[in-house]
Protein backbone atom coordinates (compact mmCIF):
# COMPACT_ATOMS: atom_id res chain seq x y z
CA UNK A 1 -3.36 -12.17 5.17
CA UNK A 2 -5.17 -9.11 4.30
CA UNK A 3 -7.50 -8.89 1.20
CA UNK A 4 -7.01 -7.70 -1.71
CA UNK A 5 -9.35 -5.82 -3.83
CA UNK A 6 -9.89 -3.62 -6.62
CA UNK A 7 -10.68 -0.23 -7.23
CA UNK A 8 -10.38 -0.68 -10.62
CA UNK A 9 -11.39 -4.16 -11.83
CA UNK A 10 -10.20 -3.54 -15.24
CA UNK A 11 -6.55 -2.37 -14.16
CA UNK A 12 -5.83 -4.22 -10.61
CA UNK A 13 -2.35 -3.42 -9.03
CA UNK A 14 -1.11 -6.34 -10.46
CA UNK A 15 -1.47 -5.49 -14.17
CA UNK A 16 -0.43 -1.83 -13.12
CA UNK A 17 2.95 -3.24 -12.63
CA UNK A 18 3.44 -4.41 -15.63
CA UNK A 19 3.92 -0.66 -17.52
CA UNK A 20 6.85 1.09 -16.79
CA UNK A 21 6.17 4.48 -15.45
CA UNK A 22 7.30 6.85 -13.21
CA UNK A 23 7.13 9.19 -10.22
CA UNK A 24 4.20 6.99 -9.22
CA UNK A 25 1.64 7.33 -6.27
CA UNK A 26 0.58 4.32 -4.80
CA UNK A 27 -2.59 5.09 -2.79
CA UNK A 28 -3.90 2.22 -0.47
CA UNK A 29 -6.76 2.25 1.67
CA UNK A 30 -7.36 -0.46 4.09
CA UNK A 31 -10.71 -1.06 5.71
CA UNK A 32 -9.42 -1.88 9.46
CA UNK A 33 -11.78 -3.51 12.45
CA UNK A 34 -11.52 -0.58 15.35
CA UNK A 35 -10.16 -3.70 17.60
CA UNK A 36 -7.36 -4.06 15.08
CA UNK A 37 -6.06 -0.66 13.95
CA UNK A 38 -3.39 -0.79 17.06
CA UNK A 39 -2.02 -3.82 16.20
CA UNK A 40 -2.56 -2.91 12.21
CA UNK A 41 -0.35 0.26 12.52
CA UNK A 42 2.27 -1.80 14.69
CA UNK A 43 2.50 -4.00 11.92
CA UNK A 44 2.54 -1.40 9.15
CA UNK A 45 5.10 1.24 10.69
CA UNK A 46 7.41 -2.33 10.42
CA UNK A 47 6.21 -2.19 6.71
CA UNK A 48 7.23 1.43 6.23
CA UNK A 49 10.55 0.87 7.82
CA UNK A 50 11.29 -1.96 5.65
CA UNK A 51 9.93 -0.02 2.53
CA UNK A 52 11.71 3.53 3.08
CA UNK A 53 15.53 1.35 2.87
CA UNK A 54 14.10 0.14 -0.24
CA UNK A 55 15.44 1.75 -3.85
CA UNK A 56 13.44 4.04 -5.76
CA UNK A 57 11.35 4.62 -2.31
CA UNK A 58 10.76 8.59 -2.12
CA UNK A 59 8.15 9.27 0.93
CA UNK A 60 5.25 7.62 2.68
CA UNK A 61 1.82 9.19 4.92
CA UNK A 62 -0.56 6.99 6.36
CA UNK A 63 -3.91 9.03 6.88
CA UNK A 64 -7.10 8.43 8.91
CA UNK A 65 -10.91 8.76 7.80
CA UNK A 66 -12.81 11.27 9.91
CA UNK A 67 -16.03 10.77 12.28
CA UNK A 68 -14.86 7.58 13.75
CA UNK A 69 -14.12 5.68 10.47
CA UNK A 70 -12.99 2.85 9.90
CA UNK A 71 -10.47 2.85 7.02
CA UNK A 72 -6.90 4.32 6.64
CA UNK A 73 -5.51 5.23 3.55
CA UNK A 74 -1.32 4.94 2.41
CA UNK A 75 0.01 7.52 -0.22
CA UNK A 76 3.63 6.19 -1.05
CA UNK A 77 5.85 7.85 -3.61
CA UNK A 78 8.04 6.14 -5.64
CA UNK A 79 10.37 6.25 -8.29
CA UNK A 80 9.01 4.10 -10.60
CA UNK A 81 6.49 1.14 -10.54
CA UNK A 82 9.51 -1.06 -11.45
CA UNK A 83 10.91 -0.13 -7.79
CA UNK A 84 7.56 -0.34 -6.39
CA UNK A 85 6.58 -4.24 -7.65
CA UNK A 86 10.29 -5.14 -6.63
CA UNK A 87 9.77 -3.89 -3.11
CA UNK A 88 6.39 -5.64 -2.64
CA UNK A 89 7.47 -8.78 -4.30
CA UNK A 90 10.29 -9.15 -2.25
CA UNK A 91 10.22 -11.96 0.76
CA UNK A 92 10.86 -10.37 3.48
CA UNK A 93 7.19 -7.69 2.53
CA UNK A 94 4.98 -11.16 1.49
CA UNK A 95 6.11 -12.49 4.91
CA UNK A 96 5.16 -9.34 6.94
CA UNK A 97 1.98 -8.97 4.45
CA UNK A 98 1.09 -12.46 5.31
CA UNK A 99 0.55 -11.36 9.00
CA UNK A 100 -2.23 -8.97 8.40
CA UNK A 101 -5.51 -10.70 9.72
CA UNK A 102 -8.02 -11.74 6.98
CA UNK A 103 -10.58 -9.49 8.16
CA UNK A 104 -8.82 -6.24 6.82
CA UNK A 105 -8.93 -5.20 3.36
CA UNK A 106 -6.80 -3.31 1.03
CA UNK A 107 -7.69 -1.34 -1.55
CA UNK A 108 -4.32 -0.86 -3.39
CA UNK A 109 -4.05 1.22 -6.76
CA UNK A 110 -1.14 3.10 -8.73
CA UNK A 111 -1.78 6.51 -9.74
CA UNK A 112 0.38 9.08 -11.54
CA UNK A 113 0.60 12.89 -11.91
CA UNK A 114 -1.36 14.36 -14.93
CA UNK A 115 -1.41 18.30 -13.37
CA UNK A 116 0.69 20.01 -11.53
């Protein structure tokens, strides 16, 4: 399973789901070997299927650093953090989350609009 980590020690993803908000941005970047982004992205784009069917899902990018980097970076919209923690709590995400290899790791955090 991938590692977690956060950006924010103070506020980890965790305690973010505890306050009910919404539109939310979750913004997740994941430090991926090169000899495992193929086999990352197969494993995510299963992920994003499985999250997009979810409710209060709204849209989904996956990005890629420049100058042969080595992270890639999620920016999901959602509804509401309430849809968001029932999404990723949900068996059937743990189980494909539980097939990440422990050398990548995530840097997951909730953010939400303060400008427009």
């Amino acid at each position: 399973m991938a590692k977690l980590q956060s950006l924010d020690p103070h506020t980890p993803m965790f305690a973010q789901f505890k306050e009910k908000t919404g539109p939310i941005v979750l913004a997740n970047t994941f430090f991926v070997p090169k000899e495992r982004t193929e086999g990352f992205l197969a494993l995510f784009r299963r992920q994003a299927e499985f999250m997009k069917a979810q409710p209060g899902f709204v849209s989904l990018q996956m990005h890629k650093g420049t100058a042969d980097s080595q992270l890639l970076m999620n920016v999901a919209v959602w509804e509401s953090t309430e849809a968001l923690a029932t999404a990723f709590g949900s068996p059937e995400f743990q189980r494909m989350a539980a097939e990440f290899p422990d050398d990548i790791v995530s840097y997951p955090h909730i953010f939400e609009q303060i400008d427009e």
